[in-house]
PDB file of N, CA and C in Angstrom:
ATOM      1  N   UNK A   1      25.723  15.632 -24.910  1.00  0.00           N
ATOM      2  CA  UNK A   1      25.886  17.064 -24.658  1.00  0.00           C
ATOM      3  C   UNK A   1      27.085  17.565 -25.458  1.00  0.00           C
ATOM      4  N   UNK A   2      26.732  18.565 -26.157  1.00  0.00           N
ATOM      5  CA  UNK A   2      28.138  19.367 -27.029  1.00  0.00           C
ATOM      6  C   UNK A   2      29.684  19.830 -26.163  1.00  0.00           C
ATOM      7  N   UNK A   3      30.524  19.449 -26.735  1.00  0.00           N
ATOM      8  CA  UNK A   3      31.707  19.692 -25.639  1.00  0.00           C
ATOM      9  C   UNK A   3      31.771  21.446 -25.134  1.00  0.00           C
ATOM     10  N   UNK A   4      32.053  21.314 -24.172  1.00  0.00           N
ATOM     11  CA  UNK A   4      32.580  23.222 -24.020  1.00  0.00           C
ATOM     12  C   UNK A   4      33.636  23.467 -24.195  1.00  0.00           C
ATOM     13  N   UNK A   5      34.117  24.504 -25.406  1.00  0.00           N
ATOM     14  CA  UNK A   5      35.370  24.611 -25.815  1.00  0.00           C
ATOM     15  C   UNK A   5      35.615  26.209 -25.113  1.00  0.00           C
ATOM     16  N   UNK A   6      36.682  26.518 -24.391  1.00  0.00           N
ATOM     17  CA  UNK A   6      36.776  27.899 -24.141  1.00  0.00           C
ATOM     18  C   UNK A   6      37.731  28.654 -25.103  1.00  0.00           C
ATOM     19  N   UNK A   7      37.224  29.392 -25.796  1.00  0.00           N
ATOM     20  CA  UNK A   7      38.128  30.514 -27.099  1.00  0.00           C
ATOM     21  C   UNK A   7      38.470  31.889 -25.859  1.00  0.00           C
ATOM     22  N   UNK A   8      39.522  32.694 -26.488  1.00  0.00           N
ATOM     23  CA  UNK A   8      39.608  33.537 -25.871  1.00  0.00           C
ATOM     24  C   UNK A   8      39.261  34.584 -27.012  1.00  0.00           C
ATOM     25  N   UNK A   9      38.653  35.559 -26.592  1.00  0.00           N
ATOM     26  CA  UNK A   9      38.139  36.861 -27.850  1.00  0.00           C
ATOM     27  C   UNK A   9      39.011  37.460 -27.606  1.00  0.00           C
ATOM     28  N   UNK A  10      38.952  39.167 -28.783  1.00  0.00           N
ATOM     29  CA  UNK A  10      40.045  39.704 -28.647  1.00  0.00           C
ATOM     30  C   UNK A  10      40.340  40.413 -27.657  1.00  0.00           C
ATOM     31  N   UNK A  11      39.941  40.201 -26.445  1.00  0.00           N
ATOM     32  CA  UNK A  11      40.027  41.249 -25.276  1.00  0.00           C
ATOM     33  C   UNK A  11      40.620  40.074 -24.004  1.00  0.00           C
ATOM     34  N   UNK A  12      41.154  38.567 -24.544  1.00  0.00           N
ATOM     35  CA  UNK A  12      41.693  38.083 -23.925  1.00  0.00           C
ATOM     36  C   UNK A  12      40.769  37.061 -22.963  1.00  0.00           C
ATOM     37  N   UNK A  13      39.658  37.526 -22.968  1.00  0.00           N
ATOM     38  CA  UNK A  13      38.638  36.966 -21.721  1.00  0.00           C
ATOM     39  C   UNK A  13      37.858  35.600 -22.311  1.00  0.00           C
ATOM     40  N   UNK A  14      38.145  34.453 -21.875  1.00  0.00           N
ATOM     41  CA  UNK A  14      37.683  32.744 -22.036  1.00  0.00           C
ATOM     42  C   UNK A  14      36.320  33.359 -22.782  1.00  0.00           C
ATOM     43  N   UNK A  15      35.635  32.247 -24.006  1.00  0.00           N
ATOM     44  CA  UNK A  15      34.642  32.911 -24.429  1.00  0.00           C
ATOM     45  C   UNK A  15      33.670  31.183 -24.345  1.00  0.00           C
ATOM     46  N   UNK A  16      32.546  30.741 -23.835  1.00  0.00           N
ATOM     47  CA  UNK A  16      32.147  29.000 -23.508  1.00  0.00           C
ATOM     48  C   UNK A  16      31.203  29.250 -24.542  1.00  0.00           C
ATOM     49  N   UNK A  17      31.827  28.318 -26.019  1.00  0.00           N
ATOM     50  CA  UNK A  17      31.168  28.544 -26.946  1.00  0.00           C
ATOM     51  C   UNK A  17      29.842  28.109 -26.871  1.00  0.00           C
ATOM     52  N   UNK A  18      29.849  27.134 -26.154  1.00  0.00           N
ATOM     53  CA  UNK A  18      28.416  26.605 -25.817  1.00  0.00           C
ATOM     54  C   UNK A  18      27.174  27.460 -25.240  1.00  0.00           C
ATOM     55  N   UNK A  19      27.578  28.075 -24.032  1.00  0.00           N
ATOM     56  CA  UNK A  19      26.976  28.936 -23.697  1.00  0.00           C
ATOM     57  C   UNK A  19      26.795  30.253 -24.142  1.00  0.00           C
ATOM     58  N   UNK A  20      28.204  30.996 -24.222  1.00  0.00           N
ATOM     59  CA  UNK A  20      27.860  32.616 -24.208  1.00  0.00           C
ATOM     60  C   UNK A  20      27.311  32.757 -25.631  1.00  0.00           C
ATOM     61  N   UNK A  21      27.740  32.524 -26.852  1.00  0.00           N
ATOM     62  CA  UNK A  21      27.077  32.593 -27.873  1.00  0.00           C
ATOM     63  C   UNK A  21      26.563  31.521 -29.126  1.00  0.00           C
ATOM     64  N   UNK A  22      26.223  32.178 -30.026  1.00  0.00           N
ATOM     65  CA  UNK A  22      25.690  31.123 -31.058  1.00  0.00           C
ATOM     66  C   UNK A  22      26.409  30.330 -32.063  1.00  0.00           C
ATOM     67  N   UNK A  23      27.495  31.037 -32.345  1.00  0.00           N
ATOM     68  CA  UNK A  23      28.371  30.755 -33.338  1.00  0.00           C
ATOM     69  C   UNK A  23      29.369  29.530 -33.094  1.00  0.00           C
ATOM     70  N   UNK A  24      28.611  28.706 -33.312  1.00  0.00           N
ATOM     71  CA  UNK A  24      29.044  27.230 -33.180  1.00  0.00           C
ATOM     72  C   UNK A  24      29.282  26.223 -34.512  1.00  0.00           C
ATOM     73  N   UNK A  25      29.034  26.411 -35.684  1.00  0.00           N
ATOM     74  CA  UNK A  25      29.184  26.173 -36.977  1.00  0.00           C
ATOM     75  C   UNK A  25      29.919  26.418 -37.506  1.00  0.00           C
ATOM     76  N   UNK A  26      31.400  25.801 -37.912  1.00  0.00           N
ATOM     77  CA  UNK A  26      32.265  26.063 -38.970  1.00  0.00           C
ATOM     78  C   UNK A  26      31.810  26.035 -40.091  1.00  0.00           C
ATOM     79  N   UNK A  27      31.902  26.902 -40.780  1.00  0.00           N
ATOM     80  CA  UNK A  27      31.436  26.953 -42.903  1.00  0.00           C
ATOM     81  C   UNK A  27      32.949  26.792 -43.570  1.00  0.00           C
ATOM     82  N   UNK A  28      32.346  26.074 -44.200  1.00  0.00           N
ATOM     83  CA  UNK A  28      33.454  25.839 -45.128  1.00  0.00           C
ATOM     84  C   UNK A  28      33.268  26.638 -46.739  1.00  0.00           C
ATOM     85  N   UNK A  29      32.482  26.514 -46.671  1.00  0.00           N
ATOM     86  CA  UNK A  29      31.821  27.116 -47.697  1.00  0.00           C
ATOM     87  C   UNK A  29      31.903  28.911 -47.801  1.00  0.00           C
ATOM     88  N   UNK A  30      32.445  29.494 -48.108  1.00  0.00           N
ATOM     89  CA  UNK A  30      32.260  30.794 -48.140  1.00  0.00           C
ATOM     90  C   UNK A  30      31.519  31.329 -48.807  1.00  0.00           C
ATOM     91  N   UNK A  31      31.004  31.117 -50.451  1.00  0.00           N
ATOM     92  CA  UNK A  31      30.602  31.731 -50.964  1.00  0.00           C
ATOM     93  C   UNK A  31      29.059  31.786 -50.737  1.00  0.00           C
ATOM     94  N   UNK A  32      28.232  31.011 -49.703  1.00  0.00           N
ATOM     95  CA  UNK A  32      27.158  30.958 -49.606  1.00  0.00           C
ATOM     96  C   UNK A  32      26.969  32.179 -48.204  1.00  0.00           C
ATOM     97  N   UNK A  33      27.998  32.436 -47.722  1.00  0.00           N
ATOM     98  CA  UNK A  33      27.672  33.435 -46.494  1.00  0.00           C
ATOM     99  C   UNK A  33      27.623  35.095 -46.549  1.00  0.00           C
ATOM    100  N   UNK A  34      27.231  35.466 -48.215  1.00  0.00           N
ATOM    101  CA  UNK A  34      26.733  37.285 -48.461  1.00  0.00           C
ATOM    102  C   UNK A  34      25.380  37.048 -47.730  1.00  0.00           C
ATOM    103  N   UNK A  35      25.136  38.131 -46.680  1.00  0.00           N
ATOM    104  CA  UNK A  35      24.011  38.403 -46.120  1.00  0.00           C
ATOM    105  C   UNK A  35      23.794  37.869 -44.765  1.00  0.00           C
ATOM    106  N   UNK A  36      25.099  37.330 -44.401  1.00  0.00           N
ATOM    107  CA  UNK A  36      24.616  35.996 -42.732  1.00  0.00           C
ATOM    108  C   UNK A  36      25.520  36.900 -41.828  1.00  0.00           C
ATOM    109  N   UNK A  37      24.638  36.849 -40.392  1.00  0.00           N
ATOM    110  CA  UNK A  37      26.325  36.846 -39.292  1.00  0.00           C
ATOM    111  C   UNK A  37      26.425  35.924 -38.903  1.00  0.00           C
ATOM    112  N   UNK A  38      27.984  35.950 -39.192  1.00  0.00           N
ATOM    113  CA  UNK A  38      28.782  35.281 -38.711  1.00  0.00           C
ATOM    114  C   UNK A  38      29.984  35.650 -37.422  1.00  0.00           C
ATOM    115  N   UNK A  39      30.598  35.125 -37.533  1.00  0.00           N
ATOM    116  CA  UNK A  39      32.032  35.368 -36.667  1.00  0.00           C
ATOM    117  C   UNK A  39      33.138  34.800 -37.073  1.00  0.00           C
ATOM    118  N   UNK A  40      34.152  35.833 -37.075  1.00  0.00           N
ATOM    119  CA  UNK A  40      35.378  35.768 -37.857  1.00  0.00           C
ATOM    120  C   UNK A  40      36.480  35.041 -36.937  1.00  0.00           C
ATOM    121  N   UNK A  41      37.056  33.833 -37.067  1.00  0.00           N
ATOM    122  CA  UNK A  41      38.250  33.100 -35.637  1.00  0.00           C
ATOM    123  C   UNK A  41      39.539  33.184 -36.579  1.00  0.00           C
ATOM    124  N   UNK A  42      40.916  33.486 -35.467  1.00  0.00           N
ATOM    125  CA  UNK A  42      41.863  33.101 -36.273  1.00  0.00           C
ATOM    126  C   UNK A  42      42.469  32.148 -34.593  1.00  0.00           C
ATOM    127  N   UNK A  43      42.649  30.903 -35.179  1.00  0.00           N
ATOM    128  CA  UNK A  43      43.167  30.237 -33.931  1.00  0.00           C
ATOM    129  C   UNK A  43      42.155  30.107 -33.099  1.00  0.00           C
ATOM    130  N   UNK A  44      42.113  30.261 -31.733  1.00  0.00           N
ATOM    131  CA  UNK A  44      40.890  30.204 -30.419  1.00  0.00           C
ATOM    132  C   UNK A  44      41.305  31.567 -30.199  1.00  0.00           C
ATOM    133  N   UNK A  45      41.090  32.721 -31.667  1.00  0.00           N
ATOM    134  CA  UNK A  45      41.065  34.087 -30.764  1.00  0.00           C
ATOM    135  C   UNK A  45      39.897  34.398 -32.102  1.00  0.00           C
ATOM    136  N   UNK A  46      38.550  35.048 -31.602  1.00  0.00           N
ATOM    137  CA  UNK A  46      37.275  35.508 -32.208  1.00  0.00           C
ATOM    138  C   UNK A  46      38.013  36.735 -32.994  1.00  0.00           C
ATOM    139  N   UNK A  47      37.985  37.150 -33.713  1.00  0.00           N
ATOM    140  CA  UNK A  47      38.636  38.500 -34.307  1.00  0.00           C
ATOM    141  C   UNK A  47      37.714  39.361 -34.378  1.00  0.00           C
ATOM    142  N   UNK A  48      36.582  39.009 -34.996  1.00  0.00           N
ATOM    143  CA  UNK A  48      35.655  40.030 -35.142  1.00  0.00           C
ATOM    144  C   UNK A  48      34.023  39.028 -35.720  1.00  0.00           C
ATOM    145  N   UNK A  49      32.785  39.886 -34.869  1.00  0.00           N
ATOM    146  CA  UNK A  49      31.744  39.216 -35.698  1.00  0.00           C
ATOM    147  C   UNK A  49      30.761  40.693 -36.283  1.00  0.00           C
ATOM    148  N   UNK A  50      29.893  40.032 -37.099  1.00  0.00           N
ATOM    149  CA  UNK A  50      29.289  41.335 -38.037  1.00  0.00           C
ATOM    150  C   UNK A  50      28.552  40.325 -39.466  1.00  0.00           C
ATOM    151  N   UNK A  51      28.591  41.345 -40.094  1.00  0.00           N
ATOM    152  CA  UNK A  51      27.938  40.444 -41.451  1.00  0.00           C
ATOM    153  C   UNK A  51      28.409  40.472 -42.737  1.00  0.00           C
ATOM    154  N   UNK A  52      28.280  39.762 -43.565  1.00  0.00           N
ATOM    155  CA  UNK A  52      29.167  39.401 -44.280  1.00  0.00           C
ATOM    156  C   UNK A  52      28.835  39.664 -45.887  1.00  0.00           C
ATOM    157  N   UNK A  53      29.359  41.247 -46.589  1.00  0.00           N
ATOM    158  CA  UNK A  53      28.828  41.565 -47.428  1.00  0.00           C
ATOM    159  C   UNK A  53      29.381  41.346 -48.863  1.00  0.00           C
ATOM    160  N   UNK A  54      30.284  40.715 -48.723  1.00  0.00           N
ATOM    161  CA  UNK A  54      30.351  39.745 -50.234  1.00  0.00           C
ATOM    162  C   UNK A  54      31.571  38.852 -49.939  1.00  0.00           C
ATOM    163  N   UNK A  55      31.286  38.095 -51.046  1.00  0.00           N
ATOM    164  CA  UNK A  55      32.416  36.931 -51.069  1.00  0.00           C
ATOM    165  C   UNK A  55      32.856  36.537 -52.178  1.00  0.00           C
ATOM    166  N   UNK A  56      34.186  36.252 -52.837  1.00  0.00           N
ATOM    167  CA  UNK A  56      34.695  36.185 -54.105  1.00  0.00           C
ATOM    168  C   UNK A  56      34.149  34.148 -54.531  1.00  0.00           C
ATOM    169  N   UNK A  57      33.816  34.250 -55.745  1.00  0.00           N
ATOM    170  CA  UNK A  57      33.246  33.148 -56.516  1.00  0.00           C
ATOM    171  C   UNK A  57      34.171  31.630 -56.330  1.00  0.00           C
ATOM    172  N   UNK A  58      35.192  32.098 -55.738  1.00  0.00           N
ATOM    173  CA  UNK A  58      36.223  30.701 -55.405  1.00  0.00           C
ATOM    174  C   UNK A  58      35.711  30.599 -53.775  1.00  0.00           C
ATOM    175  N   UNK A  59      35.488  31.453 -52.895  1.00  0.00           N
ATOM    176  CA  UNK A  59      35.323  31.078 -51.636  1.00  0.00           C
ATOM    177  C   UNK A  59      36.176  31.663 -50.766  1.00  0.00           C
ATOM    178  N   UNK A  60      37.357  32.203 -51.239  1.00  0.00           N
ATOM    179  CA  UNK A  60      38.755  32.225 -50.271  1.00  0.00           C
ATOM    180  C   UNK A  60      38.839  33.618 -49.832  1.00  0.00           C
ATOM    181  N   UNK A  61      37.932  34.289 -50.045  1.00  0.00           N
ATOM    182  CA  UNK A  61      37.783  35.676 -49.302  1.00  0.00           C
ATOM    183  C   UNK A  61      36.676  35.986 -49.328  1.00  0.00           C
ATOM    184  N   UNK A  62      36.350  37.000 -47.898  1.00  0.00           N
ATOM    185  CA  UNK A  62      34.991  37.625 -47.712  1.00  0.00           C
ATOM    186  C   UNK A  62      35.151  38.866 -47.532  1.00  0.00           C
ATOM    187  N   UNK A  63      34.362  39.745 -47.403  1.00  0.00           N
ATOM    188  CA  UNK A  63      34.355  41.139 -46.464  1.00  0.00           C
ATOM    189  C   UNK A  63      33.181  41.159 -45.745  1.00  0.00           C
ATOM    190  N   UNK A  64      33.357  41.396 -44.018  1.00  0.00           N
ATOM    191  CA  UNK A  64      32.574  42.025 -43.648  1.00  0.00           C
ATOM    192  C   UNK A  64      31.939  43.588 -43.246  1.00  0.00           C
ATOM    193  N   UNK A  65      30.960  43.625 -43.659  1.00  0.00           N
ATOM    194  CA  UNK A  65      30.482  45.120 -43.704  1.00  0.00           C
ATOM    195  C   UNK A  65      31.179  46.083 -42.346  1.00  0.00           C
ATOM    196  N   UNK A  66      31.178  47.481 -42.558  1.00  0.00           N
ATOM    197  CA  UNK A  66      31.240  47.935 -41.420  1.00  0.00           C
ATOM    198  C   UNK A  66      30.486  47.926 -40.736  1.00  0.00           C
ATOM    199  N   UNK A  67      30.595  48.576 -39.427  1.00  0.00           N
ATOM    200  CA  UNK A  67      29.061  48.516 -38.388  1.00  0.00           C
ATOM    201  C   UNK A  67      30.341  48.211 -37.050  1.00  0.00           C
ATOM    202  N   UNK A  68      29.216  48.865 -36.086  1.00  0.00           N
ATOM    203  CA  UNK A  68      29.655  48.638 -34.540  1.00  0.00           C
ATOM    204  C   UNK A  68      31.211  49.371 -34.754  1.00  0.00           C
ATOM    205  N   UNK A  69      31.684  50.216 -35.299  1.00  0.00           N
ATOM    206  CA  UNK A  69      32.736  51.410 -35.039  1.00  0.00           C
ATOM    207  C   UNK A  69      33.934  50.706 -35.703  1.00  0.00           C
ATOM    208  N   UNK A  70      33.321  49.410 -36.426  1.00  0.00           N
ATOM    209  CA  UNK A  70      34.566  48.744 -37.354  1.00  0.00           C
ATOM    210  C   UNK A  70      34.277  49.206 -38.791  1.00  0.00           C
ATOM    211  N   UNK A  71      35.685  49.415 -39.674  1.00  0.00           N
ATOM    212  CA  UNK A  71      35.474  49.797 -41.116  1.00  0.00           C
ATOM    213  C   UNK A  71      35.068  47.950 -41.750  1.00  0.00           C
ATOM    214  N   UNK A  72      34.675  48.774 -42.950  1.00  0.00           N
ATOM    215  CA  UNK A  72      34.589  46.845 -43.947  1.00  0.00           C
ATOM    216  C   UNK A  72      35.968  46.367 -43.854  1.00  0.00           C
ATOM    217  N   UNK A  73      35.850  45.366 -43.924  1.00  0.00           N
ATOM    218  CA  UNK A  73      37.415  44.512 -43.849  1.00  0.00           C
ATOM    219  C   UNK A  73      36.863  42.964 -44.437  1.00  0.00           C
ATOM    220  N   UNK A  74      38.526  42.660 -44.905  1.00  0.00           N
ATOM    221  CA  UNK A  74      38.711  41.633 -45.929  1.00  0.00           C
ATOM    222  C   UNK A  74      39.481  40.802 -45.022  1.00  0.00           C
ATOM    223  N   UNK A  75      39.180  39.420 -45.323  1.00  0.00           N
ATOM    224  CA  UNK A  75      39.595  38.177 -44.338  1.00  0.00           C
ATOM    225  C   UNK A  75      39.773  37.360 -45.702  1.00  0.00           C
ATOM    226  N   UNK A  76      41.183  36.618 -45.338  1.00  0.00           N
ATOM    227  CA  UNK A  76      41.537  35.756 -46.764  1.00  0.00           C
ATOM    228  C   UNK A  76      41.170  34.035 -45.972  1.00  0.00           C
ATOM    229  N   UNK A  77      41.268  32.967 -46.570  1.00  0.00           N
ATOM    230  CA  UNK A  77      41.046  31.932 -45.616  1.00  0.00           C
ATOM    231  C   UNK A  77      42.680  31.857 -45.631  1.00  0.00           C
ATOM    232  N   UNK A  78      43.604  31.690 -46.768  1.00  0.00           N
ATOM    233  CA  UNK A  78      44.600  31.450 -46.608  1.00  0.00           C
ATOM    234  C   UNK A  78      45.547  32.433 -45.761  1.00  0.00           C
ATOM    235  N   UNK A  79      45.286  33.477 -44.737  1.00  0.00           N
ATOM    236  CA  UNK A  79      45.793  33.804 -44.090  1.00  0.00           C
ATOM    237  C   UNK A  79      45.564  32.955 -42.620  1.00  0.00           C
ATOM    238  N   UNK A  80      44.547  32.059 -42.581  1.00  0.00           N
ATOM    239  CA  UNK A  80      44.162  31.456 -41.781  1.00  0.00           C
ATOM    240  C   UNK A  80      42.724  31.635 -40.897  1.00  0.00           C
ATOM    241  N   UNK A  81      41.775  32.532 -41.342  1.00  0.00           N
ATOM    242  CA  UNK A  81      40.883  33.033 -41.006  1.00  0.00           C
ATOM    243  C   UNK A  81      39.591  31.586 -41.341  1.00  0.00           C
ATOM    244  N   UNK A  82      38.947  31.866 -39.934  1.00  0.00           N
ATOM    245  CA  UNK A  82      37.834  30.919 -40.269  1.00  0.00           C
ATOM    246  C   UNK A  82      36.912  31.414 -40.043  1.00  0.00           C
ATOM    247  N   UNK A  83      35.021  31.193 -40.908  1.00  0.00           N
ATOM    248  CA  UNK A  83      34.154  31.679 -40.195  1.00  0.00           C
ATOM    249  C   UNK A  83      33.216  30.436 -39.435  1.00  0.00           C
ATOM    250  N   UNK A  84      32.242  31.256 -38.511  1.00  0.00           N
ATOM    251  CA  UNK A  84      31.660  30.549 -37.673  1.00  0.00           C
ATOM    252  C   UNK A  84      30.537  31.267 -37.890  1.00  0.00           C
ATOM    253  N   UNK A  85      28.940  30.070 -37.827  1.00  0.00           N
ATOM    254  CA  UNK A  85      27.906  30.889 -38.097  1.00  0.00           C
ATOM    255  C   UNK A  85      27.058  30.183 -37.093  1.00  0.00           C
ATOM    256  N   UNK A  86      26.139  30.629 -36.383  1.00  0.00           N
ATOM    257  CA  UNK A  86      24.985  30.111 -35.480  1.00  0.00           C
ATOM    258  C   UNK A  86      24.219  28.651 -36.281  1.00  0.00           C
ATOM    259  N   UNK A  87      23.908  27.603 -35.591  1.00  0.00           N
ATOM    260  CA  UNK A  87      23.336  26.542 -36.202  1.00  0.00           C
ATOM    261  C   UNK A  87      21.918  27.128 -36.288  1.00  0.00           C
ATOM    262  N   UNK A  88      21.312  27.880 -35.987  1.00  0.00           N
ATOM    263  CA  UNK A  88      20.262  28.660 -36.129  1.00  0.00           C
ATOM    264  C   UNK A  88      19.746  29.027 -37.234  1.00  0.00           C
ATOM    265  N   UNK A  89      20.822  29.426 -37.767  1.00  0.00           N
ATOM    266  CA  UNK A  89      20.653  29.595 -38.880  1.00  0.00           C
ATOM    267  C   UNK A  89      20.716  28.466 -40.399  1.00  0.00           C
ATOM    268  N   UNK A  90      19.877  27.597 -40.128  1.00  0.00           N
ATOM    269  CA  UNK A  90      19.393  26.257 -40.475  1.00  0.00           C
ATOM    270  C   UNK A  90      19.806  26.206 -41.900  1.00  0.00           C
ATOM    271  N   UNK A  91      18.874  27.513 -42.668  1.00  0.00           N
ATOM    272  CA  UNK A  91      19.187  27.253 -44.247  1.00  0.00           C
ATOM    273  C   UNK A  91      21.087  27.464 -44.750  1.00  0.00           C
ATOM    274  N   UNK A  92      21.394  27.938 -43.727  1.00  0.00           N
ATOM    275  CA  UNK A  92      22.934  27.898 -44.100  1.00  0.00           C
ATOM    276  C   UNK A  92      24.052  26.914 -43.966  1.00  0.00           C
ATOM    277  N   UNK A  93      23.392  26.235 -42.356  1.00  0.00           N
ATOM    278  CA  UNK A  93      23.970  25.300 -42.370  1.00  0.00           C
ATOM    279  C   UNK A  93      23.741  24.540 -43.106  1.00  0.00           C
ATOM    280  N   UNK A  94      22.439  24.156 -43.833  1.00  0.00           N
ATOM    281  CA  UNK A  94      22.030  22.965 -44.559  1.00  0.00           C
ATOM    282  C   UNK A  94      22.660  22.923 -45.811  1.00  0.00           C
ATOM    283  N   UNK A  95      23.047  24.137 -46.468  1.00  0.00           N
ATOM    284  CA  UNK A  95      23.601  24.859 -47.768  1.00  0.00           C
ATOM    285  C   UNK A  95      25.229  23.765 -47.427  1.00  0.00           C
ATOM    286  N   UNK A  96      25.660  24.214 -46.427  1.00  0.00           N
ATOM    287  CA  UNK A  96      27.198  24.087 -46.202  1.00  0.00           C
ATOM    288  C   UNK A  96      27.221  22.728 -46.000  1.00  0.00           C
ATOM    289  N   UNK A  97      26.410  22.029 -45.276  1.00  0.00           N
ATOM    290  CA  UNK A  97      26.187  20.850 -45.319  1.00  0.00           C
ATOM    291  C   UNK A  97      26.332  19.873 -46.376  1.00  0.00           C
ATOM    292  N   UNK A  98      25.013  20.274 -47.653  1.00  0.00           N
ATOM    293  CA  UNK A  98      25.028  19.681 -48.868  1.00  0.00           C
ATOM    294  C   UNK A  98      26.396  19.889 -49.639  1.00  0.00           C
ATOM    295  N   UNK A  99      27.003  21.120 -49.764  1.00  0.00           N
ATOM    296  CA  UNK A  99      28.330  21.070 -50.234  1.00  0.00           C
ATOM    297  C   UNK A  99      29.517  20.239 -50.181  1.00  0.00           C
ATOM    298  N   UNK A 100      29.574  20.077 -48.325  1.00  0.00           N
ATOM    299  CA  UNK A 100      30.705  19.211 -48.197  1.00  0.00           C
ATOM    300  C   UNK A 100      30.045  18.019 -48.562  1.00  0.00           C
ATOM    301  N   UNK A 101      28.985  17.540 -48.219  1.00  0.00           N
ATOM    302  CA  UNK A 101      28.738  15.785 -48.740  1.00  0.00           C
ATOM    303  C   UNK A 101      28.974  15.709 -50.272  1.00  0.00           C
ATOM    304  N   UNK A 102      28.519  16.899 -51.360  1.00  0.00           N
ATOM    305  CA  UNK A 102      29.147  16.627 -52.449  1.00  0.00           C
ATOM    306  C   UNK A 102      30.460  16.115 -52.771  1.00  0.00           C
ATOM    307  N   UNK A 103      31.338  17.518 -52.499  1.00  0.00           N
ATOM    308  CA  UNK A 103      32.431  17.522 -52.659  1.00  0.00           C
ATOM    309  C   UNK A 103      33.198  15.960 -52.000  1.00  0.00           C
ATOM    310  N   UNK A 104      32.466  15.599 -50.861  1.00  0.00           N
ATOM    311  CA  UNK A 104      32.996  14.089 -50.502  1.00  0.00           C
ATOM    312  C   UNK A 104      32.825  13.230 -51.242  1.00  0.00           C
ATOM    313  N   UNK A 105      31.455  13.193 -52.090  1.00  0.00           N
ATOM    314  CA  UNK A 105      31.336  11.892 -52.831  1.00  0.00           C
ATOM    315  C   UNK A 105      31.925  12.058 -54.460  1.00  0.00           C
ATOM    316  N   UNK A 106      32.207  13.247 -54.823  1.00  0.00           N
ATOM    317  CA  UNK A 106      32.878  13.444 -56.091  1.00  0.00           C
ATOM    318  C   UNK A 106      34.172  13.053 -56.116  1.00  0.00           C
ATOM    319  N   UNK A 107      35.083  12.945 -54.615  1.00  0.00           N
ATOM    320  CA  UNK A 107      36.516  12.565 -54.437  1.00  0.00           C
ATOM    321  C   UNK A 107      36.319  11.339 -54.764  1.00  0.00           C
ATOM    322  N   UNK A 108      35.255   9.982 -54.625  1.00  0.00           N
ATOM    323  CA  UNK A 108      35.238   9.033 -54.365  1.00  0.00           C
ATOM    324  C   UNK A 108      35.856   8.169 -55.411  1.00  0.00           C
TER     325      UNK A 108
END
């Protein structure tokens, strides 16, 4: 059984990743996530989720679109921003998947 991790969102209130929502997938990968929702974490606090309408060719920044009474906004990774995407979403994980096993066996 997957552990239950409790995050707190930005309104302070425990969030059971397991249960309440989908976004259970760390990406490492950024540049494969124009067009996905995701969810934006800094720490165990959710910042914001929505979708994700471009991403710069190195990976280290995204923007997600506006929508739901938020403007577009820019998330750097090196500010510490992580995204999280539903395992549901299969072809993405599988994308992010194949990446890191590359990148592992090219260190070798």
């Amino acid at each position: 059984m997957p552990s239950m991790t409790a995050l707190k969102s930005n309104h302070g209130h425990p969030i059971d990743t397991h249960e309440s929502f989908p976004f259970n997938y760390l990406i490492d990968d950024w540049t494969i996530l124009p067009g996905s929702s995701v969810e934006i974490r800094k720490g165990a606090v959710v910042v914001r989720r929505g979708w994700v309408e471009d991403a710069t060719q190195d990976g280290g920044i995204l923007w997600l679109s506006a929508g739901q009474g938020e403007p577009r906004r820019l998330y750097e990774k090196a500010a510490g921003f992580h995204v999280w995407a539903a395992s549901e979403q299969t072809a993405l994980v599988y994308q992010d998947d194949l990446r890191r096993r590359s990148d592992e066996h090219s260190r070798r």
